[in-house]
N, C-alpha and C. Protein backbone atom coordinates (compact mmCIF):
# COMPACT_ATOMS: atom_id res chain seq x y z
N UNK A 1 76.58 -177.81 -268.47
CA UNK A 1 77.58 -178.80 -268.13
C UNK A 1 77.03 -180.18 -268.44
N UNK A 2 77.93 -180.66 -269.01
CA UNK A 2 77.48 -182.52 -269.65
C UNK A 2 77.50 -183.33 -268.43
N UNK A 3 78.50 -183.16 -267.35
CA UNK A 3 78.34 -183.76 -265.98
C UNK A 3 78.55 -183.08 -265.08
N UNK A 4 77.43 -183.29 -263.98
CA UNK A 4 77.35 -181.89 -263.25
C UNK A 4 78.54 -181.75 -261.93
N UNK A 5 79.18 -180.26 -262.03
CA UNK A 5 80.59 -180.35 -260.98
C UNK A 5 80.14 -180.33 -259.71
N UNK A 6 80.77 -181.07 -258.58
CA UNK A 6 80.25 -180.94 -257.27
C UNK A 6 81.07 -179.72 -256.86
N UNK A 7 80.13 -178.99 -255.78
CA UNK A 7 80.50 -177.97 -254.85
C UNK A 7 80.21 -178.13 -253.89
N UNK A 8 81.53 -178.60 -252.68
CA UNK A 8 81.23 -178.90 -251.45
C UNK A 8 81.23 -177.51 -250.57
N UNK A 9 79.92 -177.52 -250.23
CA UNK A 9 79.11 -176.44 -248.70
C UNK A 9 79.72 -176.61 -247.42
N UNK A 10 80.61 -175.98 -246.73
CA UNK A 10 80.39 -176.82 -245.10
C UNK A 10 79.36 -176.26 -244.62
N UNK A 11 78.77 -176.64 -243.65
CA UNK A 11 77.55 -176.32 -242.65
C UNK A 11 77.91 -175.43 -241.62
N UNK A 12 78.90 -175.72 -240.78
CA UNK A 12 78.94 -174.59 -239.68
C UNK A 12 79.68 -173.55 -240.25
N UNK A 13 79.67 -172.51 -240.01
CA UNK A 13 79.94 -171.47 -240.63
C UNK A 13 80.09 -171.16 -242.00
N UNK A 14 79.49 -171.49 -242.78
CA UNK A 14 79.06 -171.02 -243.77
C UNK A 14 77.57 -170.70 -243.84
N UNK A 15 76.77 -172.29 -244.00
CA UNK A 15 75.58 -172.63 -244.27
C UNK A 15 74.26 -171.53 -243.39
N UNK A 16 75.42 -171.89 -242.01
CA UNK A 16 74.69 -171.28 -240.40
C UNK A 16 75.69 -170.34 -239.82
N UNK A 17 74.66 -169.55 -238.87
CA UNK A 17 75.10 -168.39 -238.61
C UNK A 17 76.34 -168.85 -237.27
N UNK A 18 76.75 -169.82 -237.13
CA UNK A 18 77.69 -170.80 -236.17
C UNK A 18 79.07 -169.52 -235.91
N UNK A 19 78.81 -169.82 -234.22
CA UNK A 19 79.59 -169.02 -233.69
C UNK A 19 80.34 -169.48 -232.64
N UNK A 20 80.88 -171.13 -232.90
CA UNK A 20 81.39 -171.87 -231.61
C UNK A 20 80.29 -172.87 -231.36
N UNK A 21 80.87 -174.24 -231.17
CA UNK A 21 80.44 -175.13 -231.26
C UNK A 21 79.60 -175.35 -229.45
N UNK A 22 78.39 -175.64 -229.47
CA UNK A 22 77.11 -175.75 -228.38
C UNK A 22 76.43 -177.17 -228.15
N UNK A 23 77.50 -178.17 -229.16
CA UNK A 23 76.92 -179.39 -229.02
C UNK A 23 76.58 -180.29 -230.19
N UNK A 24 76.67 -181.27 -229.98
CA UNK A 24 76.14 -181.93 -231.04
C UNK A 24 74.77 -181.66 -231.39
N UNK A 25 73.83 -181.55 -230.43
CA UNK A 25 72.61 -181.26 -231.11
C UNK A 25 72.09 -180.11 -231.09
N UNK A 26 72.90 -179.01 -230.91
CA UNK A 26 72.56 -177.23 -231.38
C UNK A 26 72.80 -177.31 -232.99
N UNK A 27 71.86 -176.92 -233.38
CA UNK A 27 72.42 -176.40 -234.86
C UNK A 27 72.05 -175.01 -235.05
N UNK A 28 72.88 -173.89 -235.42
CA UNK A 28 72.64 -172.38 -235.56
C UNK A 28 71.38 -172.19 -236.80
N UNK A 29 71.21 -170.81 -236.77
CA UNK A 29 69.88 -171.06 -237.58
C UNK A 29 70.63 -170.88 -239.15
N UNK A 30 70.26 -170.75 -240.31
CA UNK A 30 70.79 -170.71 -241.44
C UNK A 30 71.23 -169.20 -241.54
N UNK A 31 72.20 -168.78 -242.52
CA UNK A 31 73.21 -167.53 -242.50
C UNK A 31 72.61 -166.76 -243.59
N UNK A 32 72.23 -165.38 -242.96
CA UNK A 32 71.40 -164.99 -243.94
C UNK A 32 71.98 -165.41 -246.09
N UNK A 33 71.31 -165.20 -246.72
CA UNK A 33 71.68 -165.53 -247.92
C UNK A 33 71.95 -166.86 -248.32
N UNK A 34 71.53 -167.85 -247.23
CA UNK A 34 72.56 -169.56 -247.73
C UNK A 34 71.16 -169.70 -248.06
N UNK A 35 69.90 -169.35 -248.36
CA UNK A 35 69.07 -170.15 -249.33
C UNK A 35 69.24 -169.47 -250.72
N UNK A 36 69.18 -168.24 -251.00
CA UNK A 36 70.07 -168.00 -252.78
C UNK A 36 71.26 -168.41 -253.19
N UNK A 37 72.58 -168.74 -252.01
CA UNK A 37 73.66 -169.33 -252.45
C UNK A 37 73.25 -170.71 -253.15
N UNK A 38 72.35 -171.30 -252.46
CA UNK A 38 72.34 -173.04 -252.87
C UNK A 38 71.10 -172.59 -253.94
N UNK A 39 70.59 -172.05 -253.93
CA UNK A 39 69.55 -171.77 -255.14
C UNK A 39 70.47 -171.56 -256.28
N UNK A 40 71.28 -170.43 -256.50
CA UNK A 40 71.95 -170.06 -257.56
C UNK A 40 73.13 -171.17 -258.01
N UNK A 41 73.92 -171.96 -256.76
CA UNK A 41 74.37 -173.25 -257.33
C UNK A 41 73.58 -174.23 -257.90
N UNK A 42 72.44 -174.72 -257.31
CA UNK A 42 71.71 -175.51 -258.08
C UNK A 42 71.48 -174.94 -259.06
N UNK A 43 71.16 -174.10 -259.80
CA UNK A 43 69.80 -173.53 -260.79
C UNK A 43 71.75 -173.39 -261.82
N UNK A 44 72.52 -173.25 -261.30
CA UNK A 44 73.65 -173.38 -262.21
C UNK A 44 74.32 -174.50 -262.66
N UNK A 45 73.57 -175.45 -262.72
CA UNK A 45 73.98 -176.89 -263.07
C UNK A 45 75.29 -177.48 -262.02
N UNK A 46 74.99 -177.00 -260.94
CA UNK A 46 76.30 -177.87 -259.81
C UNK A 46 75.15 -178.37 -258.98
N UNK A 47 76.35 -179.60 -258.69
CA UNK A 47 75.75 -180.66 -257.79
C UNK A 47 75.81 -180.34 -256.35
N UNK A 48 75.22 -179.49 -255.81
CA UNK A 48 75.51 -179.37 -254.25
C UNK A 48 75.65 -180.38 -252.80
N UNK A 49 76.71 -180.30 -252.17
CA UNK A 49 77.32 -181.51 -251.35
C UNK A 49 77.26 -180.70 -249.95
N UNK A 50 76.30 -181.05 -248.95
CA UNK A 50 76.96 -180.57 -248.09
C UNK A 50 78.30 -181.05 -247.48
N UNK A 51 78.72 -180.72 -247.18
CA UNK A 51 80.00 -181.50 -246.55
C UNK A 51 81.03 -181.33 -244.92
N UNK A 52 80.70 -182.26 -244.01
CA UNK A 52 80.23 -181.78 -242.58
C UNK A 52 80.64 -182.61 -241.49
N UNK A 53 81.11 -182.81 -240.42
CA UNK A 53 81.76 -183.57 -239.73
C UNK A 53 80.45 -184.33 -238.68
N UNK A 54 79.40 -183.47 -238.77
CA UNK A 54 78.31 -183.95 -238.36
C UNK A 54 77.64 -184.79 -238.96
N UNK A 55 76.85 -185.79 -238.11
CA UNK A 55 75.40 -186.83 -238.84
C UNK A 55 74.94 -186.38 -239.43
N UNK A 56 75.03 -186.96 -240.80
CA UNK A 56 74.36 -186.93 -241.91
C UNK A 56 73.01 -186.50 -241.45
N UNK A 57 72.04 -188.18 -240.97
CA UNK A 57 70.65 -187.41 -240.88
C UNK A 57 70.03 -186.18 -239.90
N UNK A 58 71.10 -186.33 -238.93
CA UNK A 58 71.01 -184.83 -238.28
C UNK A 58 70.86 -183.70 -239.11
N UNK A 59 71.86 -182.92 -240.01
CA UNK A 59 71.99 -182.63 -240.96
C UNK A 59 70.65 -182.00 -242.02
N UNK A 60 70.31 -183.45 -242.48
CA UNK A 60 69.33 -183.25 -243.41
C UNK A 60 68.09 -182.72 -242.71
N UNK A 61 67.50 -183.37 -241.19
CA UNK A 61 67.04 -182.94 -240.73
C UNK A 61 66.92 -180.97 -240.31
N UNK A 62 67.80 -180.76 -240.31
CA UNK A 62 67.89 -178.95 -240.45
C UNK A 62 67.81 -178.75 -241.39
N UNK A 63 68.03 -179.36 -242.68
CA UNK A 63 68.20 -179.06 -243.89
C UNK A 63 66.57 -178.88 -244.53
N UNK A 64 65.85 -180.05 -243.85
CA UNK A 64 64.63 -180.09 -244.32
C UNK A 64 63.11 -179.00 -243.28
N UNK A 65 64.35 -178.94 -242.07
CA UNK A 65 63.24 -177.78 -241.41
C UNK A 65 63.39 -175.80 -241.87
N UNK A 66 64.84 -176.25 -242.75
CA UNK A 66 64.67 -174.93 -243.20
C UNK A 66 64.57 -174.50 -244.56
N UNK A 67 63.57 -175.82 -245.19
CA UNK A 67 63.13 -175.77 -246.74
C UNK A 67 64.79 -175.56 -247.47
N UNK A 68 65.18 -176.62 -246.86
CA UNK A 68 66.81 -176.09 -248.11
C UNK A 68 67.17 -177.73 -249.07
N UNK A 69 66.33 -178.78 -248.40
CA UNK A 69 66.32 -179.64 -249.53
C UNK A 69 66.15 -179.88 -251.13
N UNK A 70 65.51 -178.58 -251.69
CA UNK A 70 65.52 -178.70 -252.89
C UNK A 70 66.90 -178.66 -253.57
N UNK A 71 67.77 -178.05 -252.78
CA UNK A 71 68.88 -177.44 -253.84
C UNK A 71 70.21 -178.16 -253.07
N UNK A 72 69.86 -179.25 -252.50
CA UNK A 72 70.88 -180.05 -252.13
C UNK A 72 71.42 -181.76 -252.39
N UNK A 73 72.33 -181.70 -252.83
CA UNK A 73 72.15 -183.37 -253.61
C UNK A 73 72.10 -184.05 -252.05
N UNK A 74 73.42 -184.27 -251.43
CA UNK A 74 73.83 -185.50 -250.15
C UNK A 74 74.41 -184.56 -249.08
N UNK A 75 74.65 -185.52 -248.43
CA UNK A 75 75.50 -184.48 -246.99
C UNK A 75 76.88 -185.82 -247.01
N UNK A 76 77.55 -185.44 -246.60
CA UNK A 76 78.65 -186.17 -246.09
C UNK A 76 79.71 -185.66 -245.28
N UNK A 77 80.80 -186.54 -244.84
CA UNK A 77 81.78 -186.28 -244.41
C UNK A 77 83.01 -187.08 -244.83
N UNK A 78 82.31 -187.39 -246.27
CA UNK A 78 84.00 -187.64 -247.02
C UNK A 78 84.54 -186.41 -248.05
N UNK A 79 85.97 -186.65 -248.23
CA UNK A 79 86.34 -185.90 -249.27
C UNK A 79 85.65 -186.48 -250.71
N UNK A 80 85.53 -185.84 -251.21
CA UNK A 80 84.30 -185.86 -252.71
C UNK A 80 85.14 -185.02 -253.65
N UNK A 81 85.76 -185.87 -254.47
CA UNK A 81 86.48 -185.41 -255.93
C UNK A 81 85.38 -183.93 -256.27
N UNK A 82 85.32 -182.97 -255.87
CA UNK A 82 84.68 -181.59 -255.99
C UNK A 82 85.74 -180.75 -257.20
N UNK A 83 84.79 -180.11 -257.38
CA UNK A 83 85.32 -178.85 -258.25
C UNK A 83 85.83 -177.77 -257.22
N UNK A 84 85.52 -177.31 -256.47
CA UNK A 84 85.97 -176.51 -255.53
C UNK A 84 85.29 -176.85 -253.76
N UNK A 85 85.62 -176.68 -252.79
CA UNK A 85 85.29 -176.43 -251.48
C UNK A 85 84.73 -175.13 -251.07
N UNK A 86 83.86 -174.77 -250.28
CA UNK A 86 83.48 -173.46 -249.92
C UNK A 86 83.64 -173.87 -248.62
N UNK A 87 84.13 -173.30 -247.37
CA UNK A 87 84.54 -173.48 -246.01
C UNK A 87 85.00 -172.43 -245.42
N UNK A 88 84.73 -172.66 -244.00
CA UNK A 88 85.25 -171.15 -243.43
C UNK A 88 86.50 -171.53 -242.35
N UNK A 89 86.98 -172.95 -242.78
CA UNK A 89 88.49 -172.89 -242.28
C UNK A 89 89.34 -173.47 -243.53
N UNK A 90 89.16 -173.02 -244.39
CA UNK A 90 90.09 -173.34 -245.79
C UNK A 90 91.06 -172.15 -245.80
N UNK A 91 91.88 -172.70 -246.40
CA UNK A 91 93.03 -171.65 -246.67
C UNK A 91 93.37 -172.29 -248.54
N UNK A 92 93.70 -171.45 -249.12
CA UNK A 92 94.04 -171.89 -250.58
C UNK A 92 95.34 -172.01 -251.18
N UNK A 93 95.62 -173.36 -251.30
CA UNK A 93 97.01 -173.46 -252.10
C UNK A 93 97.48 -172.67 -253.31
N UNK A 94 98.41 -171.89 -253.44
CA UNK A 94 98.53 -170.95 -254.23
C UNK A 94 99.62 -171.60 -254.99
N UNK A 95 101.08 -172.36 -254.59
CA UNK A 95 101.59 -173.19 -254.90
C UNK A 95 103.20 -172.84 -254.19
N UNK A 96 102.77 -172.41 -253.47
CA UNK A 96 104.03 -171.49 -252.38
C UNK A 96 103.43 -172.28 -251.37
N UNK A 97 104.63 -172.80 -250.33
CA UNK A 97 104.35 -173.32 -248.84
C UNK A 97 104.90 -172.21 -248.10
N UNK A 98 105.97 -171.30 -248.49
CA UNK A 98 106.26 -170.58 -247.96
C UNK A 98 105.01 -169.44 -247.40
N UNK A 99 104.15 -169.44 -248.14
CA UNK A 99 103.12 -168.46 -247.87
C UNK A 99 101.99 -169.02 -247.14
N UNK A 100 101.93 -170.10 -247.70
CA UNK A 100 100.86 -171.10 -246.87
C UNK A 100 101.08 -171.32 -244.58
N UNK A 101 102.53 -171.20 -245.20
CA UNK A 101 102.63 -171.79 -243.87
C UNK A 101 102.65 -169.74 -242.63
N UNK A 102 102.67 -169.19 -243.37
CA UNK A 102 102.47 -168.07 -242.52
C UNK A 102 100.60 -167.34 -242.72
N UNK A 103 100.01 -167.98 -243.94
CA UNK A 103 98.87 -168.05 -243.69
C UNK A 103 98.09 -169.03 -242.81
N UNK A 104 98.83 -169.98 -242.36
CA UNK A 104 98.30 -170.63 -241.32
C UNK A 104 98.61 -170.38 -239.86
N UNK A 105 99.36 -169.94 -239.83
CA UNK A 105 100.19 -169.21 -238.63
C UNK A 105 98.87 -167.72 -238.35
N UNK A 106 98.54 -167.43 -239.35
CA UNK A 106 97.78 -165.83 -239.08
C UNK A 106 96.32 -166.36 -239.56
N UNK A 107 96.15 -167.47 -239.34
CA UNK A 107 94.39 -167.56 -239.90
C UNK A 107 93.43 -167.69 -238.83
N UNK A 108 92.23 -166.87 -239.02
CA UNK A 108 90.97 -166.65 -238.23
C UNK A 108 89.73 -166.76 -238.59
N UNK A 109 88.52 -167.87 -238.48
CA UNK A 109 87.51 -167.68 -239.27
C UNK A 109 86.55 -166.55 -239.12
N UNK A 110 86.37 -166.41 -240.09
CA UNK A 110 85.25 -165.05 -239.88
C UNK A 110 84.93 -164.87 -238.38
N UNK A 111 84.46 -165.69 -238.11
CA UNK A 111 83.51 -165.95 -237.16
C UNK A 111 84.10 -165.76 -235.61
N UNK A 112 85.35 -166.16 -235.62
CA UNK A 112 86.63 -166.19 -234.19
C UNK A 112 86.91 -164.96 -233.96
N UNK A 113 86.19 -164.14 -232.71
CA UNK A 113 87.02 -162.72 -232.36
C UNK A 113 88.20 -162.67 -232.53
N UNK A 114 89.32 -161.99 -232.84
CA UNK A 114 90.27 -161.66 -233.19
C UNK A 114 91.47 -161.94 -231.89
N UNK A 115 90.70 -161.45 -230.84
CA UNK A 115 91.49 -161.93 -229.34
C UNK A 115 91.81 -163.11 -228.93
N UNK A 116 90.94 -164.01 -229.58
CA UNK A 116 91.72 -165.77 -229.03
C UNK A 116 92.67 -166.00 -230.45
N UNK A 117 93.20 -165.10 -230.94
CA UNK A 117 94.27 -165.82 -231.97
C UNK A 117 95.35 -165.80 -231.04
């Protein structure tokens, strides 16, 4: 790639094994496989973003106690002209609202027992 595409990461539930939020300063430990995910994005010419509603240097700080700084450009919490989002409360525009809006009606993150829907 001549300019490299961003791929925005979220952190809680993806990055980390996050199972319900414990605070601002709990951070879950990393999810098995999120150091080859960001390995194989980096080493594939994408710009990796975390992208996170949390402090930045909070953030980097986990980032750097769990050796995952190599394969990460910034952290933020803006929207970032990205090539795609990876998130575990995304839903994907298909170009139907009709479908959208009953996929939002029935959506659960991985992570949400099935009983508090």
């Amino acid at each position: 790639m001549s300019e490299r595409l961003i791929v925005c990461v979220d952190l809680d539930g993806v990055l980390n094994d996050y199972d319900g939020w414990r605070g601002a300063d709990y951070f879950h430990p990393p999810r098995e496989g999120a150091r080859e995910f960001l390995k194989a994005l980096s080493e594939s010419g994408y710009r990796v973003v975390v992208h996170t509603t949390r402090w930045a240097p909070h953030v980097w700080d986990w980032i750097r106690l769990h050796g995952l700084e190599t394969y990460i450009d910034t952290v933020t919490d803006q929207k970032l002209p990205a090539h795609v989002f990876v998130d575990d409360r995304a839903i994907c525009f298909t170009g139907n609202f009709t479908d959208i809006v009953e996929n939002i009606q029935q959506f659960r993150a991985h992570w949400e027992p099935a009983e508090n829907k």
